[in-house]
Structures are given as structure tokens and as C-alpha cells.
N, C-alpha and C. Protein backbone atom coordinates (compact mmCIF):
# COMPACT_ATOMS: atom_id res chain seq x y z
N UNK A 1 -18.79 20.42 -9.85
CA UNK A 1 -18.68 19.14 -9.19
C UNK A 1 -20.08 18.72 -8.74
N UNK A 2 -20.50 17.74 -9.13
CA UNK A 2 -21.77 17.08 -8.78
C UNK A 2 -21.63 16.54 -7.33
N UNK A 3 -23.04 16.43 -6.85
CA UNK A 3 -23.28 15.87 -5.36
C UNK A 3 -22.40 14.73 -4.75
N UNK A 4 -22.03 13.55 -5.55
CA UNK A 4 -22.14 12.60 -4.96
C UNK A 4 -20.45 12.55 -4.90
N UNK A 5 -19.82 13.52 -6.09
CA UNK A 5 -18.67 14.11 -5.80
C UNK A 5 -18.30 14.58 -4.31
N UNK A 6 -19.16 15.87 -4.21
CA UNK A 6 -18.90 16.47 -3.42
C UNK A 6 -18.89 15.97 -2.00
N UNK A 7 -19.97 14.55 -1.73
CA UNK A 7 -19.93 14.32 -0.85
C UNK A 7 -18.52 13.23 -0.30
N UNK A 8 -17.84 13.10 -1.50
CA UNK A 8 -16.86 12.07 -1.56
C UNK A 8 -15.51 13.16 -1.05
N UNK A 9 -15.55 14.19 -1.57
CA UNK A 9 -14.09 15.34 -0.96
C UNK A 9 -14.66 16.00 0.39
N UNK A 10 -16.15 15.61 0.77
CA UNK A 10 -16.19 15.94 2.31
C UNK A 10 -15.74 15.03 2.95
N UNK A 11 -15.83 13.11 2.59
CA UNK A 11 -15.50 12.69 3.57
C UNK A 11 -13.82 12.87 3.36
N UNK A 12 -13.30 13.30 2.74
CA UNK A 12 -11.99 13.34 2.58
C UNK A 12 -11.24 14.84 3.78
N UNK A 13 -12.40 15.64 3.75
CA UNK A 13 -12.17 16.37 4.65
C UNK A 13 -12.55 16.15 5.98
N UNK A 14 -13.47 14.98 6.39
CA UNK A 14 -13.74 14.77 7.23
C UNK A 14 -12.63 14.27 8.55
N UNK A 15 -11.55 13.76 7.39
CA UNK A 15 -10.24 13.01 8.02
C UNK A 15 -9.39 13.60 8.67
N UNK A 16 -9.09 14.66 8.73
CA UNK A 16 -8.29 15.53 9.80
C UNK A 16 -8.81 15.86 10.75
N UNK A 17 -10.27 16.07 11.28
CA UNK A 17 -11.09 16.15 12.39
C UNK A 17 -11.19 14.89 13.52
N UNK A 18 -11.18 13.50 12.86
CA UNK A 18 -11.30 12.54 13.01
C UNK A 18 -9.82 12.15 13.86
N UNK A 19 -8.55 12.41 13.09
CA UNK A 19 -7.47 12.21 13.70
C UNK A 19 -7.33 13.18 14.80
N UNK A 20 -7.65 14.72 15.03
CA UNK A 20 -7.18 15.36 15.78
C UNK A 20 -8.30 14.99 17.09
N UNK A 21 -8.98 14.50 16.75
CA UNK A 21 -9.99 13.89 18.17
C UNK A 21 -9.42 12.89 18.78
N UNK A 22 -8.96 11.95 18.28
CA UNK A 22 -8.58 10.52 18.21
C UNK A 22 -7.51 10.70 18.68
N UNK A 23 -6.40 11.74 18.43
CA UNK A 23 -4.90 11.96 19.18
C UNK A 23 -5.00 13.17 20.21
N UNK A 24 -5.61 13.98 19.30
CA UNK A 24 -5.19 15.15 20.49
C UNK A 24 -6.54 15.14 21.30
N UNK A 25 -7.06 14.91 21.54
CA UNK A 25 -8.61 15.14 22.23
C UNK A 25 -9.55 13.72 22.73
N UNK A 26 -8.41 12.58 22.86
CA UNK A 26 -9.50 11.24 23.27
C UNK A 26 -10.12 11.14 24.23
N UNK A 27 -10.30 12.18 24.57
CA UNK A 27 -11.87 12.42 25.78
C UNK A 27 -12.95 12.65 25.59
N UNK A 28 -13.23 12.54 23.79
CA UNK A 28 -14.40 12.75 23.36
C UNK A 28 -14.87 12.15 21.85
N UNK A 29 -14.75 10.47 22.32
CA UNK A 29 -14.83 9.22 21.28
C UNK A 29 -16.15 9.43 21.06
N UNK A 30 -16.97 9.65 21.72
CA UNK A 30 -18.62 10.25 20.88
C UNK A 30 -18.58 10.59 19.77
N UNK A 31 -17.77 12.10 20.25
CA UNK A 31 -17.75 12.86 18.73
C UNK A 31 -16.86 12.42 17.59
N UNK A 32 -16.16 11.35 17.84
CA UNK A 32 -14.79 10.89 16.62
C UNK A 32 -15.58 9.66 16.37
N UNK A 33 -16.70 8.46 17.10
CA UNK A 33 -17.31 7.80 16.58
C UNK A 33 -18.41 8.29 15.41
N UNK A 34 -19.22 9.82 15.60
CA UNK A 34 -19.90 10.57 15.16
C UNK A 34 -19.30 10.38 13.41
N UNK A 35 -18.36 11.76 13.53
CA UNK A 35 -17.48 11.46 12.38
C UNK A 35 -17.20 10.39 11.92
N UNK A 36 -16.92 9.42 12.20
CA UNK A 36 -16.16 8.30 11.64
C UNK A 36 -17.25 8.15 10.67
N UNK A 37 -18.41 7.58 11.41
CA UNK A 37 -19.79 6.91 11.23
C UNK A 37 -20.56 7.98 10.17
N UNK A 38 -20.73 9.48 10.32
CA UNK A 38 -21.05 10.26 8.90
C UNK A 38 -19.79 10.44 7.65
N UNK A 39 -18.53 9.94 7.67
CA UNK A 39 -17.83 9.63 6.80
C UNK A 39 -18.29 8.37 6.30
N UNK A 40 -18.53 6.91 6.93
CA UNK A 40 -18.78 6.13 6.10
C UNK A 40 -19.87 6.47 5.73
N UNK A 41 -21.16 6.93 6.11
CA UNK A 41 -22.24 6.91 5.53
C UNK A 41 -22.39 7.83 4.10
N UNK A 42 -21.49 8.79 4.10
CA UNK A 42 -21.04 9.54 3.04
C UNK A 42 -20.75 8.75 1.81
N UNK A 43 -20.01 7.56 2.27
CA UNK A 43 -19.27 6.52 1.21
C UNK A 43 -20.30 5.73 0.19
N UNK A 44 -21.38 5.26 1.23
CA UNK A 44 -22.76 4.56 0.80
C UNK A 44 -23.13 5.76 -0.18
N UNK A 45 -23.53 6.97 0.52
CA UNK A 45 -24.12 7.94 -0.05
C UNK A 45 -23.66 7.78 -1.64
N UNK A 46 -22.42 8.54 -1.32
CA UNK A 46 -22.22 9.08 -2.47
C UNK A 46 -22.46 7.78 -3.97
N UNK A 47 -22.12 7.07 -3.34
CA UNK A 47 -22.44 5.88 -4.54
C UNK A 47 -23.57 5.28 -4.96
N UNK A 48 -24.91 5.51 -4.03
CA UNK A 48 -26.06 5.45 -4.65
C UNK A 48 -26.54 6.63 -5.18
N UNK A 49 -26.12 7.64 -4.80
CA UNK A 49 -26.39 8.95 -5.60
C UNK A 49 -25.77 8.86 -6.84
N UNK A 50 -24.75 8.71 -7.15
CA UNK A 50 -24.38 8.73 -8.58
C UNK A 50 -24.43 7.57 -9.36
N UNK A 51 -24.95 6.10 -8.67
CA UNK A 51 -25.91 5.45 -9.88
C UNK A 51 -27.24 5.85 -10.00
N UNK A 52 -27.98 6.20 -9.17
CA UNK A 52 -29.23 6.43 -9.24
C UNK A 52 -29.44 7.67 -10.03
N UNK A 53 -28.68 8.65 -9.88
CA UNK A 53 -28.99 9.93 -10.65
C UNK A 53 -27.72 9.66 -11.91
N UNK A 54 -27.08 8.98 -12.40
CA UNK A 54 -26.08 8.56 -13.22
C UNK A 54 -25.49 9.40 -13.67
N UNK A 55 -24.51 9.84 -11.82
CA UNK A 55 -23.59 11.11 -11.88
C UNK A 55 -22.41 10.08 -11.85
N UNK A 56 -22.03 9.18 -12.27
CA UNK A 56 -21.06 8.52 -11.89
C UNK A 56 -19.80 9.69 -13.00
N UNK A 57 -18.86 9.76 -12.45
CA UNK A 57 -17.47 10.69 -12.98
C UNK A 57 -16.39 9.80 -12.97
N UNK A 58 -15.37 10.38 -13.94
CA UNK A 58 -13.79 10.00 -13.61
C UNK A 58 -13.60 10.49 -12.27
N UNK A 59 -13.75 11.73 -11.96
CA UNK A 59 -13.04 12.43 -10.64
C UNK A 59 -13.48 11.57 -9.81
N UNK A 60 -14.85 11.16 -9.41
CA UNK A 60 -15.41 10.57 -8.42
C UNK A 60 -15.03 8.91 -7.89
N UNK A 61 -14.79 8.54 -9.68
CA UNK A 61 -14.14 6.98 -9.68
C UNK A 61 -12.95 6.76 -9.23
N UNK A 62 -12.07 8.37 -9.35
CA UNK A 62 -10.91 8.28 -8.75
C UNK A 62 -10.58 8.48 -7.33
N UNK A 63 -11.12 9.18 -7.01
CA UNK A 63 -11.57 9.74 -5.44
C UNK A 63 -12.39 9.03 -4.43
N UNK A 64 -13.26 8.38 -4.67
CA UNK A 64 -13.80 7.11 -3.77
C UNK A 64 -12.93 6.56 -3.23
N UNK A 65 -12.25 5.55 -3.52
CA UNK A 65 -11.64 4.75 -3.35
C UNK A 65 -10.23 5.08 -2.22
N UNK A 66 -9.84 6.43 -3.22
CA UNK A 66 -8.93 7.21 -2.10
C UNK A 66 -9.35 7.46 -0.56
N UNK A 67 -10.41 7.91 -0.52
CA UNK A 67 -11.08 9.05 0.31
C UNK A 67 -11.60 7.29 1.41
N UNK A 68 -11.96 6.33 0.84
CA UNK A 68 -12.18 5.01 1.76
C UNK A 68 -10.90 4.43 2.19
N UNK A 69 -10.15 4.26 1.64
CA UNK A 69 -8.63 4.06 2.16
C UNK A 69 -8.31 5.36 3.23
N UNK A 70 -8.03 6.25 2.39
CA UNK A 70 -7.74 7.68 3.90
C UNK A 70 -8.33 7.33 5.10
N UNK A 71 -9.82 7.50 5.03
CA UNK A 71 -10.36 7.31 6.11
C UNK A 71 -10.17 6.20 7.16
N UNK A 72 -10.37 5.25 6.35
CA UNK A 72 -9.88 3.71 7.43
C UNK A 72 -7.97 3.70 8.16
N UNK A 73 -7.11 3.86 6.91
CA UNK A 73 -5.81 4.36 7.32
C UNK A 73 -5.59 5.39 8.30
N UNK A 74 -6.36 6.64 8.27
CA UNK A 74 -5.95 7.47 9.32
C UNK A 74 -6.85 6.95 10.63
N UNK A 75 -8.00 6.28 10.51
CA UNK A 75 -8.54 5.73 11.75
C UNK A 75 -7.69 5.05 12.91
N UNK A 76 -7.10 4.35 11.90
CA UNK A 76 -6.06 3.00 12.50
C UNK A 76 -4.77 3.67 12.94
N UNK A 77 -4.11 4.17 11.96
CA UNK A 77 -2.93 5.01 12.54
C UNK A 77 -3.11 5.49 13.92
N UNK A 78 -4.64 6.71 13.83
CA UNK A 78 -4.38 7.07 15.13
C UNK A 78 -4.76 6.06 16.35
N UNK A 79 -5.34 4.85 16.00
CA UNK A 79 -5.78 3.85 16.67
C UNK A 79 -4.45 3.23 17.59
N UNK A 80 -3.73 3.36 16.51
CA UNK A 80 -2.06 2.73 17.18
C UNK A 80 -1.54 3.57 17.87
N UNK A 81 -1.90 5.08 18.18
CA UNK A 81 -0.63 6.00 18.46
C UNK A 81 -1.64 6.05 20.00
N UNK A 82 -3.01 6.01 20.05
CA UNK A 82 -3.78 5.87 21.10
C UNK A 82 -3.79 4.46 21.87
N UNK A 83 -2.46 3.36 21.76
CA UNK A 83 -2.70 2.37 22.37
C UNK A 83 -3.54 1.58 22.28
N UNK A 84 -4.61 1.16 20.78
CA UNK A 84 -5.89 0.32 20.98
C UNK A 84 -5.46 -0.55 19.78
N UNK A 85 -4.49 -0.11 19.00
CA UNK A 85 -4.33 -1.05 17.74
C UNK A 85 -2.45 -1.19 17.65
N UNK A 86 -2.24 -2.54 17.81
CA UNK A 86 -0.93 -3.41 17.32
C UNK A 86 -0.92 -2.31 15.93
N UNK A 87 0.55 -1.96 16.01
CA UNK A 87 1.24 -1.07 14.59
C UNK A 87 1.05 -2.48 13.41
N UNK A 88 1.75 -3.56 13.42
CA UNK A 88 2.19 -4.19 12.16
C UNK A 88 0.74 -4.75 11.73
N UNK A 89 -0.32 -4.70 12.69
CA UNK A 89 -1.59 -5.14 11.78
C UNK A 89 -2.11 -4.09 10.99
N UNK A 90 -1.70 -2.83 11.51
CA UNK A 90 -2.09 -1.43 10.44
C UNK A 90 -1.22 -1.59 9.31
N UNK A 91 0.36 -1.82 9.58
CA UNK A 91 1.11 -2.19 8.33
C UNK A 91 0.60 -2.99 7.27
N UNK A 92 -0.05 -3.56 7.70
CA UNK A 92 -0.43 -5.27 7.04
C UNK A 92 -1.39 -4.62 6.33
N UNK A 93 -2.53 -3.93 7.28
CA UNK A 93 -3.85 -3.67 6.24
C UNK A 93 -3.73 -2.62 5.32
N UNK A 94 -2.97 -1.90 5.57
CA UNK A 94 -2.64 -0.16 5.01
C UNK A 94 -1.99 -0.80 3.31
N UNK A 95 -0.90 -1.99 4.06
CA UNK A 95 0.20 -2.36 2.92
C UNK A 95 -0.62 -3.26 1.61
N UNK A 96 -1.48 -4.17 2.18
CA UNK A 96 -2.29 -4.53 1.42
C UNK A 96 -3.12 -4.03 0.15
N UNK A 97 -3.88 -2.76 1.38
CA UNK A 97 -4.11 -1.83 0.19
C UNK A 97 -3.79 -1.08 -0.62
N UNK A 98 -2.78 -0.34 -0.56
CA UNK A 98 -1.26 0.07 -1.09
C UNK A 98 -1.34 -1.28 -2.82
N UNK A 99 -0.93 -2.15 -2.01
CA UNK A 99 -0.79 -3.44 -3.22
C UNK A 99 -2.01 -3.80 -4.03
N UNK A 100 -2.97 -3.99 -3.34
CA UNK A 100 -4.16 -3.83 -4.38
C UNK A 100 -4.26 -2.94 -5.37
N UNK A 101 -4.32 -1.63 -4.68
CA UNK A 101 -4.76 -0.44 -5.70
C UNK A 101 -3.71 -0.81 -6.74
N UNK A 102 -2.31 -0.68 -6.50
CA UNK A 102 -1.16 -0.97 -7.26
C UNK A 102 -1.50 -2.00 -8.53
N UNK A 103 -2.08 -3.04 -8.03
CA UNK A 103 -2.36 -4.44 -8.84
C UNK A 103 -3.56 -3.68 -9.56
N UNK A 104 -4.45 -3.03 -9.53
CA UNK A 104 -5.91 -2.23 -10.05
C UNK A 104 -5.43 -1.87 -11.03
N UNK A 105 -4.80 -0.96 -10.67
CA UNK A 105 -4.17 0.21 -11.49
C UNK A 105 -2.90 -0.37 -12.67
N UNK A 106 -2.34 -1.28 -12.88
CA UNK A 106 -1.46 -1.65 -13.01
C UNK A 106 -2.93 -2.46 -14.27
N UNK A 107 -3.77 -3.30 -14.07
CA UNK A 107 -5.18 -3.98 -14.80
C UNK A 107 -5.61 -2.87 -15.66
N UNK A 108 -5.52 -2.11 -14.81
CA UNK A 108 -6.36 -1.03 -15.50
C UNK A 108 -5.41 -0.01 -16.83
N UNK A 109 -4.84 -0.15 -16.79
CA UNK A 109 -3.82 0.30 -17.91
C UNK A 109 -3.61 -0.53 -18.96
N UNK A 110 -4.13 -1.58 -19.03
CA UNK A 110 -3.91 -2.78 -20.05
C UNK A 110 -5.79 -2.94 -20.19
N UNK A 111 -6.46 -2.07 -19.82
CA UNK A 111 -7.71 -2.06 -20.10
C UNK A 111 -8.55 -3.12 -19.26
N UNK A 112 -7.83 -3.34 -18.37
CA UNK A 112 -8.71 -4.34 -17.68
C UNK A 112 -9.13 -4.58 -16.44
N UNK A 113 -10.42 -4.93 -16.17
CA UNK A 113 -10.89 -4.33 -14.72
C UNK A 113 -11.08 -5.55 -13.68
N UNK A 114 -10.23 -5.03 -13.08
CA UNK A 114 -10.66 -6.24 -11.67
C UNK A 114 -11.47 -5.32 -10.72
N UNK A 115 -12.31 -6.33 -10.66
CA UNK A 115 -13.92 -5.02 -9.43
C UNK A 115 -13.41 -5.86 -8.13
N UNK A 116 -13.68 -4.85 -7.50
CA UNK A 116 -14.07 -5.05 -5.79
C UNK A 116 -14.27 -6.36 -5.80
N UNK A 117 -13.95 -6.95 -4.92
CA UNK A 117 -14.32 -8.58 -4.41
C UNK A 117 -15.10 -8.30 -3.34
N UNK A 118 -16.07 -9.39 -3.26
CA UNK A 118 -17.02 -9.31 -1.99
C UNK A 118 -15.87 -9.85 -0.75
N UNK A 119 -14.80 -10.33 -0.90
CA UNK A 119 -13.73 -10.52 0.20
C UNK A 119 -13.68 -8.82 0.59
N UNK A 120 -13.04 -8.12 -0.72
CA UNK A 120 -12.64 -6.70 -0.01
C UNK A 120 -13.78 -5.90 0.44
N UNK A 121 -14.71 -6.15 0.42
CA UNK A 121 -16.20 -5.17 0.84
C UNK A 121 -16.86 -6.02 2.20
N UNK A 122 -16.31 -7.14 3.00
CA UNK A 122 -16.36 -7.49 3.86
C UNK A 122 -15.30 -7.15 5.08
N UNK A 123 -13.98 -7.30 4.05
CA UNK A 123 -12.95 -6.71 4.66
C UNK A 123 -13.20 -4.58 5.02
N UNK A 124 -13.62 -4.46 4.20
CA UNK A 124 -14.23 -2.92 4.57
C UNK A 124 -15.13 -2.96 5.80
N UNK A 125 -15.77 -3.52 5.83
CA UNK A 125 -17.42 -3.82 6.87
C UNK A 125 -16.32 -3.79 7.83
N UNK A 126 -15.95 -5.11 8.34
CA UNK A 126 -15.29 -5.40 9.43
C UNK A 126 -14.35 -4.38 10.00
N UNK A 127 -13.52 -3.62 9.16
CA UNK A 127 -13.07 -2.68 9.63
C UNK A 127 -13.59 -1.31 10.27
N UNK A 128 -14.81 -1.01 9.57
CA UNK A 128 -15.39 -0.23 9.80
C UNK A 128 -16.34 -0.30 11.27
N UNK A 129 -16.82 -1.56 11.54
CA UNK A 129 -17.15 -2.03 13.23
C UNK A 129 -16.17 -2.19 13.94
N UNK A 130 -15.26 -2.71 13.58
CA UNK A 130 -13.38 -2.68 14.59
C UNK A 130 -13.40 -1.32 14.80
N UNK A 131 -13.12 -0.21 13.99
CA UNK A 131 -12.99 0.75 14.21
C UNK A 131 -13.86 1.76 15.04
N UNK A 132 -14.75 1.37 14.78
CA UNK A 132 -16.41 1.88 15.45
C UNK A 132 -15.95 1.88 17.44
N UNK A 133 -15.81 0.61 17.16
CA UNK A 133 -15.79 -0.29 18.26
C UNK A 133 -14.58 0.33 19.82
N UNK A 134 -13.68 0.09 19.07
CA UNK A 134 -12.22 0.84 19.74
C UNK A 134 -11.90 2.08 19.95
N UNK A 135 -12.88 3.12 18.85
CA UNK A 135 -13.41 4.48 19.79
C UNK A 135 -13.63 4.78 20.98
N UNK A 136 -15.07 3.87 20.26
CA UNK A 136 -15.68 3.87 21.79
C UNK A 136 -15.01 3.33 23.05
N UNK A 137 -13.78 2.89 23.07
CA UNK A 137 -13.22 1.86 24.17
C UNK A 137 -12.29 3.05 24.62
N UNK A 138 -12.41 4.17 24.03
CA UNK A 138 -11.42 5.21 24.42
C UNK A 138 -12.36 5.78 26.07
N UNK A 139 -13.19 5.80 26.04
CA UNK A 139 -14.18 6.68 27.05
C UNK A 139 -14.02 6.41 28.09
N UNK A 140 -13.60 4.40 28.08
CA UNK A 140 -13.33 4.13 29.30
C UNK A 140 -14.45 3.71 30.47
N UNK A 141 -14.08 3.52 31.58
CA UNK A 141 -15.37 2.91 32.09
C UNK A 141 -15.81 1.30 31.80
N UNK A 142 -17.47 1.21 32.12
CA UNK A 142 -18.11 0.09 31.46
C UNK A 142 -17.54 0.00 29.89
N UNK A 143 -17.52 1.10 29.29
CA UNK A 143 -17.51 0.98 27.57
C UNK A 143 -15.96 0.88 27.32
N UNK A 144 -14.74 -0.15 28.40
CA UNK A 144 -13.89 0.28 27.97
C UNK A 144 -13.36 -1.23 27.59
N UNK A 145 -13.84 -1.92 28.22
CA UNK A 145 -13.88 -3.35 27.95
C UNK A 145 -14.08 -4.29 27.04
N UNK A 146 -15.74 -4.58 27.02
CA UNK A 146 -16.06 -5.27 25.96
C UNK A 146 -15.78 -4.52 24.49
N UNK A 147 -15.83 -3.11 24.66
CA UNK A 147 -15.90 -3.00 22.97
C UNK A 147 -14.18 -2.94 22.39
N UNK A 148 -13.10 -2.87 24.03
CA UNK A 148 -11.89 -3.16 22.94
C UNK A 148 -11.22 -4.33 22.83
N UNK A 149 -12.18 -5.16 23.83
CA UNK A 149 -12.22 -6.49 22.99
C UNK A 149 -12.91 -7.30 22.06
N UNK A 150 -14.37 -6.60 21.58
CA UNK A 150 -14.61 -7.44 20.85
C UNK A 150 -14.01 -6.15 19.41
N UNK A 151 -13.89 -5.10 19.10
CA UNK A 151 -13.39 -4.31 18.20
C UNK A 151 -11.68 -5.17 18.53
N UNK A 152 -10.90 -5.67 19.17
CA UNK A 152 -9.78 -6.24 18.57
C UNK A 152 -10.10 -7.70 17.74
N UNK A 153 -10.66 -8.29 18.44
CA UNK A 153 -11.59 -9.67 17.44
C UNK A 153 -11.80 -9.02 16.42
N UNK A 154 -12.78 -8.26 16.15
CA UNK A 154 -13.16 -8.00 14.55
C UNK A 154 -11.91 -7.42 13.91
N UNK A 155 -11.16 -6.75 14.59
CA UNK A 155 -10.06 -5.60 13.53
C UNK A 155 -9.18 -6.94 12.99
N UNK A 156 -8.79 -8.65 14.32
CA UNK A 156 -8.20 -9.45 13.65
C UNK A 156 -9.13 -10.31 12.36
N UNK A 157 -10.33 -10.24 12.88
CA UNK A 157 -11.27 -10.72 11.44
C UNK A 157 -10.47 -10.12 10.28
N UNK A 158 -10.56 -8.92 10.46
CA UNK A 158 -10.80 -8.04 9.42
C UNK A 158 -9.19 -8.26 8.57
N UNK A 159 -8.20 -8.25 9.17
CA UNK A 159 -7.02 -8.82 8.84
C UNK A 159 -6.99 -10.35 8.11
N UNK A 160 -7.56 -11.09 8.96
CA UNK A 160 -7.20 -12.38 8.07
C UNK A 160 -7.96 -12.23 6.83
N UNK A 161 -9.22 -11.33 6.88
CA UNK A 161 -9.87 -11.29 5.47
C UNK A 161 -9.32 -10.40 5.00
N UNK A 162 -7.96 -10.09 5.14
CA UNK A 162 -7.27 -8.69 4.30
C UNK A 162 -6.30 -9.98 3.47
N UNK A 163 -6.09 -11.09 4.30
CA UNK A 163 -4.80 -11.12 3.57
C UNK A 163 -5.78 -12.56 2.51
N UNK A 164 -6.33 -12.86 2.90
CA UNK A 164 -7.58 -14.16 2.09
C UNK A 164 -8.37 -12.99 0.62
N UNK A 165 -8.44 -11.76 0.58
CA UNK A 165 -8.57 -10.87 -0.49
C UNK A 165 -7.84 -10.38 -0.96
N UNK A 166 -6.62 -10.63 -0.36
CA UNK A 166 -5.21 -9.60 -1.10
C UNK A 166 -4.84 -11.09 -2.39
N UNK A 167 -5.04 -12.13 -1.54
CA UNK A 167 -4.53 -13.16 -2.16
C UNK A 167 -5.37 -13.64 -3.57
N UNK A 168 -6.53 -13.08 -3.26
CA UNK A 168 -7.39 -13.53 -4.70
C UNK A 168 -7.51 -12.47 -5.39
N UNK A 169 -7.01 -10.89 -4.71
CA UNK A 169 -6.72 -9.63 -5.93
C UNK A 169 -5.71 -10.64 -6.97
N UNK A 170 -4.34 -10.96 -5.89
CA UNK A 170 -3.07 -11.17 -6.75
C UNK A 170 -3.33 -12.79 -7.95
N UNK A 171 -4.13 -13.14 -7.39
CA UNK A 171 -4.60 -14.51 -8.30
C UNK A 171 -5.39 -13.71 -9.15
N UNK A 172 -6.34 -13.25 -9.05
CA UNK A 172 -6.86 -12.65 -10.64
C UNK A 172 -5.83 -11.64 -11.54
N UNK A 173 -5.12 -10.87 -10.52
CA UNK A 173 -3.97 -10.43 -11.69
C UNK A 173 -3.42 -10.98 -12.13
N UNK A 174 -2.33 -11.93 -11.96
CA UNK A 174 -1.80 -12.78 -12.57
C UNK A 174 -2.49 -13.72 -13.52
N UNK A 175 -3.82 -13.84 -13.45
CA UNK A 175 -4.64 -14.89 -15.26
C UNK A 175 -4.74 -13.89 -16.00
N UNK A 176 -4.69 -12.43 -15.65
CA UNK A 176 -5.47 -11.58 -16.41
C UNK A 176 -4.56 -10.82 -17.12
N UNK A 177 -3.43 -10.20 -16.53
CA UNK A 177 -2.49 -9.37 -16.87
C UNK A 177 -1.31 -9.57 -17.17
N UNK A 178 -1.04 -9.35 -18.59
CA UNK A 178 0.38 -9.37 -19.15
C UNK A 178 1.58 -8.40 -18.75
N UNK A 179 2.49 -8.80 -18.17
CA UNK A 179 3.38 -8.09 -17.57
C UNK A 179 5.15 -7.85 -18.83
N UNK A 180 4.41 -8.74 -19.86
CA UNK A 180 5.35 -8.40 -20.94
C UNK A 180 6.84 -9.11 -20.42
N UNK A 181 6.57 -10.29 -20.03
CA UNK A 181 7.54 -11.12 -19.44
C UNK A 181 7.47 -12.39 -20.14
């Protein structure tokens, strides 16, 4: 398994550390912001490492994508079970992606590729500062305020640009893909 692999099944391991801080241990959002924040950077990582050294893999093409969904999904989950995140907006974003990949994968079997939209790689960003954000609002105090209100602003950003990218996944599937109907 090449590097940029490997760094893609760490952040995948990174995700059970992340939740058990976040539920069982929210007295120490430092260290679950820590994690969060060297999982995404892992994500960057691993993907300029394997164009730049042109390790790009099946395993890795398959596993990215997973391992960025896991991570944001189990963020949020435990976000909801810790009181900082509304359940049906995790439904919404979780379900979305669920349906995307579905719609990908579904392109991709008929040979055809729908890439990332700069909607869904904004919609990533935003989640990834929502999430940042509402950690930190675990600590409490001065830091318990502004950041879980402005991390609920962005997590609703991040929603309406879930469903404004879900909507132009399902518009390019539909010009593109024959459903044999």
C-alpha cells in the first residue's frame, strides 16, 4: 500500500478516537478538534501525494471518498448525541451523500464520470469549519458561545449548499445516464 493510501486508512482510523472523545470524554474538545483537523489534513494530504508522485490507485479512489464521508458523518452524529447539532440536518446531509455516491456509482457503471462539483467541495469546507467550530463550543465558557453559534450558521450554510449540490449531482445524472427506461 502506497503513502497516500495509507494515509487515507489512517484517517479512517482516526474516526473512532474522534467519536469516543466527542461522546464519551467532551471535556477535552482540544484534543477531538486536534483529530478532527489532522484527519482532514490527511484528506488534502493524501491527494496531493498521489498526483504529485502519481500514486493515484483503485483502492485509494475507492477509499477517499469513504474515509471523507465517515469522518464528517461520525463528526455530526456525535455532534447530535452531544446536544450541538439538530438530528434531521445530519439526516439531510448524511442522506444526501448516501444519494450522491449512489447517483456516482450508478454513472460510473455505464462508464461515466460525474466529478466533484465545486458546490460539493464547498459543501465539504463548510462542514469542516461547522464542525471545527461546535467542538470547540463543547469546553464551554467564553468559547461556548460564539463558536456554537457561528459553527450552527455555517453547519446551516453548509446544508443549504448540500441540498443546491445534491440538486445539480441529480441534474447531471439525469442528461447523462441511461436508466434503460
Amino acid at each position: 500500500m502506497n503513502l497516500p493510501t495509507t494515509l487515507t486508512v489512517v484517517r479512517i482510523f482516526l474516526v473512532p478516537f474522534l467519536v469516543v472523545l466527542l461522546i464519551a470524554t467532551p471535556r477535552y474538545p482540544a484534543v477531538a478538534v486536534a483529530i478532527f483537523l489532522l484527519a482532514v489534513f490527511t484528506d488534502w494530504l493524501d491527494g496531493h501525494l498521489a498526483r504529485r508522485r502519481r500514486q493515484v490507485t483503485t483502492l485509494g479512489t475507492l477509499l477517499d471518498p469513504i474515509a471523507d464521508k465517515l469522518l464528517i458523518a461520525a463528526a455530526l452524529i456525535s455532534l447530535v448525541e452531544v446536544d450541538r447539532v439538530q438530528a434531521w440536518i445530519v439526516v439531510l446531509l448524511v442522506g444526501r451523500d448516501i444519494a450522491v455516491t449512489g447517483l456516482r456509482g450508478i454513472a460510473a457503471a455505464q462508464g461515466i464520470v460525474i466529478a466533484a462539483s465545486d458546490w460539493g467541495k464547498a459543501k465539504m469546507a463548510a462542514e469542516v469549519v461547522a464542525v471545527t467550530l461546535l467542538i470547540l463550543s463543547l469546553r464551554g465558557g467564553a468559547l461556548r458561545g460564539w463558536p456554537l453559534q457561528a459553527g450552527t450558521v455555517i453547519l446551516w450554510g453548509a446544508t443549504a449548499i448540500a441540498v443546491l449540490s445534491g440538486v445539480d449531482y441529480f441534474r447531471k445524472f439525469w442528461r447523462r445516464v441511461d436508466l434503460g427506461g
